[in-house]
N, C-alpha and C. Protein backbone atom coordinates (compact mmCIF):
# COMPACT_ATOMS: atom_id res chain seq x y z
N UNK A 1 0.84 -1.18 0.00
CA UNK A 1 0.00 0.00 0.00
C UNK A 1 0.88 1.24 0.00
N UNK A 2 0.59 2.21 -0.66
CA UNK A 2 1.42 3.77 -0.71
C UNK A 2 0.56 4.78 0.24
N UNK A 3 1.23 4.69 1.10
CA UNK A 3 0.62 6.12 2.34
C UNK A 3 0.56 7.14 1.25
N UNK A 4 1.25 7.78 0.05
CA UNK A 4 1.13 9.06 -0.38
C UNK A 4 -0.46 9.06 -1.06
N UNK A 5 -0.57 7.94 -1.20
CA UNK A 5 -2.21 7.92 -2.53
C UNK A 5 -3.17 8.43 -1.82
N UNK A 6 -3.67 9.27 -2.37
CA UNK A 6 -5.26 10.15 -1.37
C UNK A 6 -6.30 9.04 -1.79
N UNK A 7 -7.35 9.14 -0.60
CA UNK A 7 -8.67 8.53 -1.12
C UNK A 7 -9.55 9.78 -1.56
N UNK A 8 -10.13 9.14 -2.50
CA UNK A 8 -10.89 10.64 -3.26
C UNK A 8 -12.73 9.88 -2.90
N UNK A 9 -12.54 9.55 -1.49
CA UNK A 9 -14.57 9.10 -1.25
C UNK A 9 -14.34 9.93 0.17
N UNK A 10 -15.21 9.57 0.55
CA UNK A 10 -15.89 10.05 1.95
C UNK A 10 -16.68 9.16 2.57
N UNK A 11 -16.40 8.38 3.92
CA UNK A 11 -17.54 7.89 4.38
C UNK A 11 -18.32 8.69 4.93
N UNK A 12 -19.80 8.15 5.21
CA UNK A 12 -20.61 9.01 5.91
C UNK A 12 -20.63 8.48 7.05
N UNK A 13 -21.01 7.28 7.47
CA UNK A 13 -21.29 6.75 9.06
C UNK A 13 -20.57 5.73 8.97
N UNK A 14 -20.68 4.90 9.75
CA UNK A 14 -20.61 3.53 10.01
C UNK A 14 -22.30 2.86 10.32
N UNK A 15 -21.92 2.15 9.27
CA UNK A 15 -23.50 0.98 8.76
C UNK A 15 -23.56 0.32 10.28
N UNK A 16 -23.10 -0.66 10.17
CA UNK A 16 -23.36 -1.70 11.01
C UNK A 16 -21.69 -2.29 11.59
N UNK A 17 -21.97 -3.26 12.67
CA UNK A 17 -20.82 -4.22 13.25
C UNK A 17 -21.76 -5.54 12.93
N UNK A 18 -21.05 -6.54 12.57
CA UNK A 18 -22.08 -7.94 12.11
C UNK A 18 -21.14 -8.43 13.91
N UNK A 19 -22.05 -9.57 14.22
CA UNK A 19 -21.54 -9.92 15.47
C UNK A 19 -22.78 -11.54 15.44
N UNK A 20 -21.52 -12.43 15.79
CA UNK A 20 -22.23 -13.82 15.86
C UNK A 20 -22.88 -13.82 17.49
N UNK A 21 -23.90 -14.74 17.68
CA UNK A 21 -24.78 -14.91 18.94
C UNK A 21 -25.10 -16.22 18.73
N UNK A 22 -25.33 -16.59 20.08
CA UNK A 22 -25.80 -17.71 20.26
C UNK A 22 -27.22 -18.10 19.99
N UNK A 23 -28.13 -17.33 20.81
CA UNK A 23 -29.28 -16.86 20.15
C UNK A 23 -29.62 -15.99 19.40
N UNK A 24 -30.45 -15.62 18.02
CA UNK A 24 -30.91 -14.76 18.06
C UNK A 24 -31.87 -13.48 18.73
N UNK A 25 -32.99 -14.64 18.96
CA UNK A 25 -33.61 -13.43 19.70
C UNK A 25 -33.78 -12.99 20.95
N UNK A 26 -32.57 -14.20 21.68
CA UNK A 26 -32.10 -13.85 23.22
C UNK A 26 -31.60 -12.44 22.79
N UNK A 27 -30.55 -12.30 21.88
CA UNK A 27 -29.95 -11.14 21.50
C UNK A 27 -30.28 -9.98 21.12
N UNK A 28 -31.36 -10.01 19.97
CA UNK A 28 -32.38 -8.86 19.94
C UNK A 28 -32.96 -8.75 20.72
N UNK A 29 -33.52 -9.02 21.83
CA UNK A 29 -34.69 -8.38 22.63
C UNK A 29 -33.68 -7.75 23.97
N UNK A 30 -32.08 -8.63 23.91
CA UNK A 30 -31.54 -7.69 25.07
C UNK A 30 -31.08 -6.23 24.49
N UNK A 31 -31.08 -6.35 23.04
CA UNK A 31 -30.45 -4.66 22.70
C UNK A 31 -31.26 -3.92 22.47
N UNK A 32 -32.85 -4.20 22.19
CA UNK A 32 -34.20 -3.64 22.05
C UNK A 32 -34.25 -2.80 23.45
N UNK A 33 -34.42 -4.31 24.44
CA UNK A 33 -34.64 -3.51 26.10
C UNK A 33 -33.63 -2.84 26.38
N UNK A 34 -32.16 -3.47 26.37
CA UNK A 34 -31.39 -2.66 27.30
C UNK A 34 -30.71 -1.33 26.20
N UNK A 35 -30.55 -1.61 25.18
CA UNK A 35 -30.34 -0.03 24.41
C UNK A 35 -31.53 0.83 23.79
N UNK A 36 -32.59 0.39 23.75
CA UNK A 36 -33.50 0.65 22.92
C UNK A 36 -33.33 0.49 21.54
N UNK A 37 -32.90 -0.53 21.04
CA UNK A 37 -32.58 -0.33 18.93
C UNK A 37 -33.58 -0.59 18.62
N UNK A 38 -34.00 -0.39 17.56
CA UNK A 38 -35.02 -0.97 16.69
C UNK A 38 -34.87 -2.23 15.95
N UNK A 39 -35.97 -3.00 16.13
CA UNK A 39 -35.46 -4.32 14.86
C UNK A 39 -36.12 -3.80 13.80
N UNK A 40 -34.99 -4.50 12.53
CA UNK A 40 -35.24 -4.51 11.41
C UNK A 40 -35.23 -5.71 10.52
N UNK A 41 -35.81 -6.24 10.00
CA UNK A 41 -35.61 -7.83 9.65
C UNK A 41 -36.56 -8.29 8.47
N UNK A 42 -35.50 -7.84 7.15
CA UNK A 42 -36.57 -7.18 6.11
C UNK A 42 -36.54 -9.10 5.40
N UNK A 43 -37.90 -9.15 4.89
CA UNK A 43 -38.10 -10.53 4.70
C UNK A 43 -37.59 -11.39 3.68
N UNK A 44 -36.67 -10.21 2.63
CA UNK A 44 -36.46 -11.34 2.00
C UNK A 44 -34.66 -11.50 2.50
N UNK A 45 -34.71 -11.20 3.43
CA UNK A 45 -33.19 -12.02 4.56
C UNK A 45 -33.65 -12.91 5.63
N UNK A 46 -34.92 -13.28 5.89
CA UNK A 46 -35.06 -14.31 6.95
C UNK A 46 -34.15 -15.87 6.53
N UNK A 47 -33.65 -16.17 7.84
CA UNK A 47 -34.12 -15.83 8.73
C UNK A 47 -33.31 -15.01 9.62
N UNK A 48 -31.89 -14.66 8.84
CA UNK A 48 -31.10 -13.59 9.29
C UNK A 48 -30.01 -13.01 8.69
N UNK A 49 -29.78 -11.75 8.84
CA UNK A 49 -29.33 -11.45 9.74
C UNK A 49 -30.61 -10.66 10.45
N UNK A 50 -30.54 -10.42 11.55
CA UNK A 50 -31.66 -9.63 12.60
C UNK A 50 -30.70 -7.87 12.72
N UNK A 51 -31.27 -7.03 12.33
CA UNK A 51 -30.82 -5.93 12.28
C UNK A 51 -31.35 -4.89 13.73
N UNK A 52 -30.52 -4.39 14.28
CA UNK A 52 -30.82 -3.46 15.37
C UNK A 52 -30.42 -2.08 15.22
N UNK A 53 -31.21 -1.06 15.10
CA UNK A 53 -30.60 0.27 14.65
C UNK A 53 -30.86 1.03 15.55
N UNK A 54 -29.77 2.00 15.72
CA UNK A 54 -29.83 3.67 16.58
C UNK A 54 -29.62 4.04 14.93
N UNK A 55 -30.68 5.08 14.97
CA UNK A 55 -30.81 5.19 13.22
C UNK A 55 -30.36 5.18 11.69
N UNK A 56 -28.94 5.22 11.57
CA UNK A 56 -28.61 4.33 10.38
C UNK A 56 -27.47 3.25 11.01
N UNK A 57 -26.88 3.79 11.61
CA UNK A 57 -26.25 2.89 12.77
C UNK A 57 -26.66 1.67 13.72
N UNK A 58 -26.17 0.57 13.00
CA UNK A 58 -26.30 -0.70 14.14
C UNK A 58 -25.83 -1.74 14.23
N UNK A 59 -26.10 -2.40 14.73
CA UNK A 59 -25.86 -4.25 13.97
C UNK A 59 -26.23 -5.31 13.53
N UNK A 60 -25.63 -5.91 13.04
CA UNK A 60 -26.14 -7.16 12.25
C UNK A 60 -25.89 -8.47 13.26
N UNK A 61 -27.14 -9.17 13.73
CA UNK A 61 -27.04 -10.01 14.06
C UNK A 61 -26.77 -11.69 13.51
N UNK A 62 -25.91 -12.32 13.24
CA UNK A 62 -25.96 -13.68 12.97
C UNK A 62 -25.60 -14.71 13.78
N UNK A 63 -26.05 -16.11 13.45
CA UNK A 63 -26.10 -17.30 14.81
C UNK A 63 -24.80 -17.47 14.33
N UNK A 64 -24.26 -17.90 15.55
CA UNK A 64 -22.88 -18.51 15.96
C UNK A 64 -22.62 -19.74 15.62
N UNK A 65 -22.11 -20.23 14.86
CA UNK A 65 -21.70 -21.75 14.58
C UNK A 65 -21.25 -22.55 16.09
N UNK A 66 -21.66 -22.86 17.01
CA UNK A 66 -21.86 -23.63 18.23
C UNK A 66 -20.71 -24.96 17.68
N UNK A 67 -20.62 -25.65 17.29
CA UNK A 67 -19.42 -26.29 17.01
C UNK A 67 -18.12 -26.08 16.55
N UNK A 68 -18.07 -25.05 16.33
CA UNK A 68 -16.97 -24.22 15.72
C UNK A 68 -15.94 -24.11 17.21
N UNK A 69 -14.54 -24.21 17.08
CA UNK A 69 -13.74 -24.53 17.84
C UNK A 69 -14.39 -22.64 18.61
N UNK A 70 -14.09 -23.20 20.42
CA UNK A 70 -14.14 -21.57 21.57
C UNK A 70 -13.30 -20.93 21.30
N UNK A 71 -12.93 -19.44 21.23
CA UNK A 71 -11.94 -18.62 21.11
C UNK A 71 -11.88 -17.92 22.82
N UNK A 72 -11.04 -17.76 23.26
CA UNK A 72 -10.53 -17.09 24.31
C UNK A 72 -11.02 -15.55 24.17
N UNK A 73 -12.17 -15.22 25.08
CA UNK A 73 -13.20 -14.02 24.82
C UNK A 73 -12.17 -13.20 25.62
N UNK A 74 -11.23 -13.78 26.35
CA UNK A 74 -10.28 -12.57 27.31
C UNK A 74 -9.11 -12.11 26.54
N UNK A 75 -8.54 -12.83 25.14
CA UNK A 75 -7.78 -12.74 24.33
C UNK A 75 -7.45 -10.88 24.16
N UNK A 76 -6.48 -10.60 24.35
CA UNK A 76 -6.21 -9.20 23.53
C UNK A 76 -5.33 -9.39 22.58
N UNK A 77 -5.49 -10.65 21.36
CA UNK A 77 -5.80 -10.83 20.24
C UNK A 77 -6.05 -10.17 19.21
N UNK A 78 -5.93 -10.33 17.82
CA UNK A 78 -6.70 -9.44 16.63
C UNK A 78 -7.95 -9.74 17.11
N UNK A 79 -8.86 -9.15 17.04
CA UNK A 79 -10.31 -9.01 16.72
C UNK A 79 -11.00 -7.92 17.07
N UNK A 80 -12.30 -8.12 17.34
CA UNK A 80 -12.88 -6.69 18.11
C UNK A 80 -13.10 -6.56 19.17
N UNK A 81 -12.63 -5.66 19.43
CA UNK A 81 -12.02 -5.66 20.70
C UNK A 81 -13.98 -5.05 22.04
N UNK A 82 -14.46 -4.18 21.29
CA UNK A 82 -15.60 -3.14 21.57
C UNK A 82 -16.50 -2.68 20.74
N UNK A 83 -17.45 -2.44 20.87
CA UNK A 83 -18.53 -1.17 20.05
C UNK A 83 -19.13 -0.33 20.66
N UNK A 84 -19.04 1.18 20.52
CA UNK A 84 -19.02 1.96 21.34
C UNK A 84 -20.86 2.64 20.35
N UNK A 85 -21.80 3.06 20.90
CA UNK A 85 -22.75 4.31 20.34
C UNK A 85 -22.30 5.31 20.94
N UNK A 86 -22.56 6.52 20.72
CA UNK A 86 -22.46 7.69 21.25
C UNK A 86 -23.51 8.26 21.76
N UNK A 87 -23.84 8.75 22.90
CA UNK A 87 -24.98 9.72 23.25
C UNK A 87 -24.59 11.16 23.67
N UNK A 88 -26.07 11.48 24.02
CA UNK A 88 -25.68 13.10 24.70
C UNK A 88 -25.66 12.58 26.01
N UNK A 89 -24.87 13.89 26.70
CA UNK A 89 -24.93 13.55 27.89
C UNK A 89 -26.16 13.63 28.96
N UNK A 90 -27.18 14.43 27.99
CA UNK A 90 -28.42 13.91 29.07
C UNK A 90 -29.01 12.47 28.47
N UNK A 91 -28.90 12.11 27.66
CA UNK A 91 -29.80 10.61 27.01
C UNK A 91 -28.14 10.01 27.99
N UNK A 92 -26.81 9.97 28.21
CA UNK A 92 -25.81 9.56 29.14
C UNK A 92 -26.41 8.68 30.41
N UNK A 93 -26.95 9.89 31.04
CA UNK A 93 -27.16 10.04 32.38
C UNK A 93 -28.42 9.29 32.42
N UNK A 94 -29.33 9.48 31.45
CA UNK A 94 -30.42 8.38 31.55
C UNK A 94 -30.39 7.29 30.97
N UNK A 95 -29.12 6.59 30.22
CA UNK A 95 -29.09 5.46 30.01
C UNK A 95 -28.28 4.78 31.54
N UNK A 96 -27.67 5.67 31.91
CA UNK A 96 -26.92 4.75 33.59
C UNK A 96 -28.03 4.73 34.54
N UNK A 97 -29.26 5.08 34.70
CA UNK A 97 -30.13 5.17 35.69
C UNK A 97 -30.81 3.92 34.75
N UNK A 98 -31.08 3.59 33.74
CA UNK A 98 -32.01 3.02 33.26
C UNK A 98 -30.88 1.15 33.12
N UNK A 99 -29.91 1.39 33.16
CA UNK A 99 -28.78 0.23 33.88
C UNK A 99 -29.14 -0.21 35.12
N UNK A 100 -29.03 0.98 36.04
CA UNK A 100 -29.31 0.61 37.46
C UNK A 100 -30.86 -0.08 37.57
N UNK A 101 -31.69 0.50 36.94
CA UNK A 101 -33.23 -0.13 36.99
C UNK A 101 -33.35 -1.31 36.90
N UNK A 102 -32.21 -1.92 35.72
CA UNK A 102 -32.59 -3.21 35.38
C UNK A 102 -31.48 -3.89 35.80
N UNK A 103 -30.56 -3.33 36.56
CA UNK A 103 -29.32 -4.44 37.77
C UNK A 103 -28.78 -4.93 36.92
N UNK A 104 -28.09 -4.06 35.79
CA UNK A 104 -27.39 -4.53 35.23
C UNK A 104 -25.52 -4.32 35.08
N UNK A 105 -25.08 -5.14 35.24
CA UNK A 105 -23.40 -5.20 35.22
C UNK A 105 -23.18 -3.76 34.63
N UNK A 106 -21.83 -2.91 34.83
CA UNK A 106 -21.45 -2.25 34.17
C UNK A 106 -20.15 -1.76 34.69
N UNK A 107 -19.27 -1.28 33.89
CA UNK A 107 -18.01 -0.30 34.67
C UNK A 107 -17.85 1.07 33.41
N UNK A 108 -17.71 2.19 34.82
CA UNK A 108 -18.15 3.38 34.02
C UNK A 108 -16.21 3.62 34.37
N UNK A 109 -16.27 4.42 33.28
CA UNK A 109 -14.93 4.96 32.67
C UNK A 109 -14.66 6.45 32.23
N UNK A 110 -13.67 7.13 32.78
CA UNK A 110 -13.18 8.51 33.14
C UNK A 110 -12.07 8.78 31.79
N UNK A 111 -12.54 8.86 30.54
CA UNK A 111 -11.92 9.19 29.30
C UNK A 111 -11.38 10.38 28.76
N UNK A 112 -10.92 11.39 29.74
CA UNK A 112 -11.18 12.75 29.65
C UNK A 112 -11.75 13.55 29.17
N UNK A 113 -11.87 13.21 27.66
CA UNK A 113 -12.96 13.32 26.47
C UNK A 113 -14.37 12.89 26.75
N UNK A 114 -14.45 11.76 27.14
CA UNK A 114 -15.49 10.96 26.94
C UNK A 114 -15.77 10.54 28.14
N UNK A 115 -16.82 9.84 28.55
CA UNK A 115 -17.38 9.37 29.82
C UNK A 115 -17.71 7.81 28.85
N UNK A 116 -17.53 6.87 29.65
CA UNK A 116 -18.25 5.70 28.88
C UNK A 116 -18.50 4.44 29.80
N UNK A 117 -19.65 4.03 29.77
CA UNK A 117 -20.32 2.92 30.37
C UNK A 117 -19.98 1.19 29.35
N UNK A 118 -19.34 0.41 30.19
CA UNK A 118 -19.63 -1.05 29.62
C UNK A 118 -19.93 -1.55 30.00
N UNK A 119 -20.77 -2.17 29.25
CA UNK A 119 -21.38 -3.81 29.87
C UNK A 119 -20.69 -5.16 28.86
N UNK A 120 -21.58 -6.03 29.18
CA UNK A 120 -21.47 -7.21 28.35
C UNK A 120 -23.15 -7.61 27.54
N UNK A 121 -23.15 -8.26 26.93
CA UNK A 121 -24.37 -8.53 26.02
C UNK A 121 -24.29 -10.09 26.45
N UNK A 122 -25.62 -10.91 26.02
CA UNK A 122 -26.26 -12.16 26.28
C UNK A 122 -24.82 -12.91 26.13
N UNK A 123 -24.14 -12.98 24.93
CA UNK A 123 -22.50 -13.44 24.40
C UNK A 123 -21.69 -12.98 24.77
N UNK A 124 -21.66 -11.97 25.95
CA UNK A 124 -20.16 -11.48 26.02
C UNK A 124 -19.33 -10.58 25.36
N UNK A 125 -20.02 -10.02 24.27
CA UNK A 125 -19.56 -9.16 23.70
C UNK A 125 -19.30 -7.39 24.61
N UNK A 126 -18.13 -6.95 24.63
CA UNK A 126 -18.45 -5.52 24.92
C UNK A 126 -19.16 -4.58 24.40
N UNK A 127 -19.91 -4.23 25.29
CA UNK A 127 -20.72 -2.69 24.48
C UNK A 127 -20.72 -2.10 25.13
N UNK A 128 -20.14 -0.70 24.44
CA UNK A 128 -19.94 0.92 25.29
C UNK A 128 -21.00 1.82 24.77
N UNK A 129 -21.57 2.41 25.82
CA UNK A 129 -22.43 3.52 25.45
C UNK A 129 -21.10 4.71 26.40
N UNK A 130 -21.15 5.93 25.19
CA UNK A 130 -20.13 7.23 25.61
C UNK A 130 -20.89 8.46 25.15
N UNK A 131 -20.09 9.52 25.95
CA UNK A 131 -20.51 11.00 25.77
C UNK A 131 -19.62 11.92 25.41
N UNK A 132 -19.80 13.23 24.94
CA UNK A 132 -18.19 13.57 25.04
C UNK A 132 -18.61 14.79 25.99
N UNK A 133 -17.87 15.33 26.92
CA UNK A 133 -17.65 15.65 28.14
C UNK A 133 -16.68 17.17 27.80
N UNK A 134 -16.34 17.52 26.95
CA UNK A 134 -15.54 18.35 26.31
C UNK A 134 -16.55 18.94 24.69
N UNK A 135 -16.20 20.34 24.51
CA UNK A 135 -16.35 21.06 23.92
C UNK A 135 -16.14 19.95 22.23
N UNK A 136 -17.13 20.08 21.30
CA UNK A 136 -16.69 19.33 20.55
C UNK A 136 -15.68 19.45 19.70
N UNK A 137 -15.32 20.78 19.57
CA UNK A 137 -14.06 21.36 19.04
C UNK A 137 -13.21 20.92 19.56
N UNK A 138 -12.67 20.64 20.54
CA UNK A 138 -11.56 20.30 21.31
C UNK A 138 -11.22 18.95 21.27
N UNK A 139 -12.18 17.69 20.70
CA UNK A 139 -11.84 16.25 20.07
C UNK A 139 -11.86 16.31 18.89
N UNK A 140 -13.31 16.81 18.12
CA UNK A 140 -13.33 16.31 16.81
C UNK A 140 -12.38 17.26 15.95
């Protein structure tokens, strides 16, 4: 690859993270309740992937091959490591009260930039909900 070559596109967002589960709809209904996403699950993809959106932003759900050799989920390994959404810091503050409601695991994190809450999902996957805590000029 040549670092000097410009890219002449632009992304706009980030679509989706695809992420294997054990269940499906153990999985959708915990990111429905505990993030609020929307399902999307247009029919001529049944019976998946199961789509969850914060509005163009989300993920793609697919089943996990269950025989497929375990990978070491504590690994700091290639892979993915996190998936972070972003909020404001008042939708912030009411997603950690709305954690506490439902007793759910979490460790909140002092990013100087950012404030950010993790949990784990039905699989173990990390998911960060963050804020930015700073002037947006001053990160972006």
């Amino acid at each position: 690859m040549n670092p000097d070559r410009k890219v002449d596109f632009e992304i706009d967002f980030l679509d989706h993270v695809a992420i294997r589960v054990k269940d499906l709809e153990v999985s959708a209904r915990w990111y429905e309740e505990v993030l609020g996403l929307k399902r999307y699950e247009p029919s001529q993809w049944k019976p998946f992937p199961i789509f969850l959106l914060a509005g163009k932003t989300g993920l793609a759900l697919f089943p996990a091959q269950m025989e497929d050799q375990v990978l070491d989920a504590s690994s700091k390994h290639i892979k993915i490591d996190h998936f972070a959404f972003q909020l404001s810091p008042d939708a912030f503050a009411k997603a950690k009260k709305h954690y506490i409601q439902l007793g759910l695991v979490y460790d909140f994190q002092d990013h100087y930039y950012f404030h950010s809450l993790y949990t784990q999902d039905p699989d173990g996957h990390t998911v960060e909900l963050t804020t930015l805590v700073v002037a947006e000029e001053d990160f972006y």
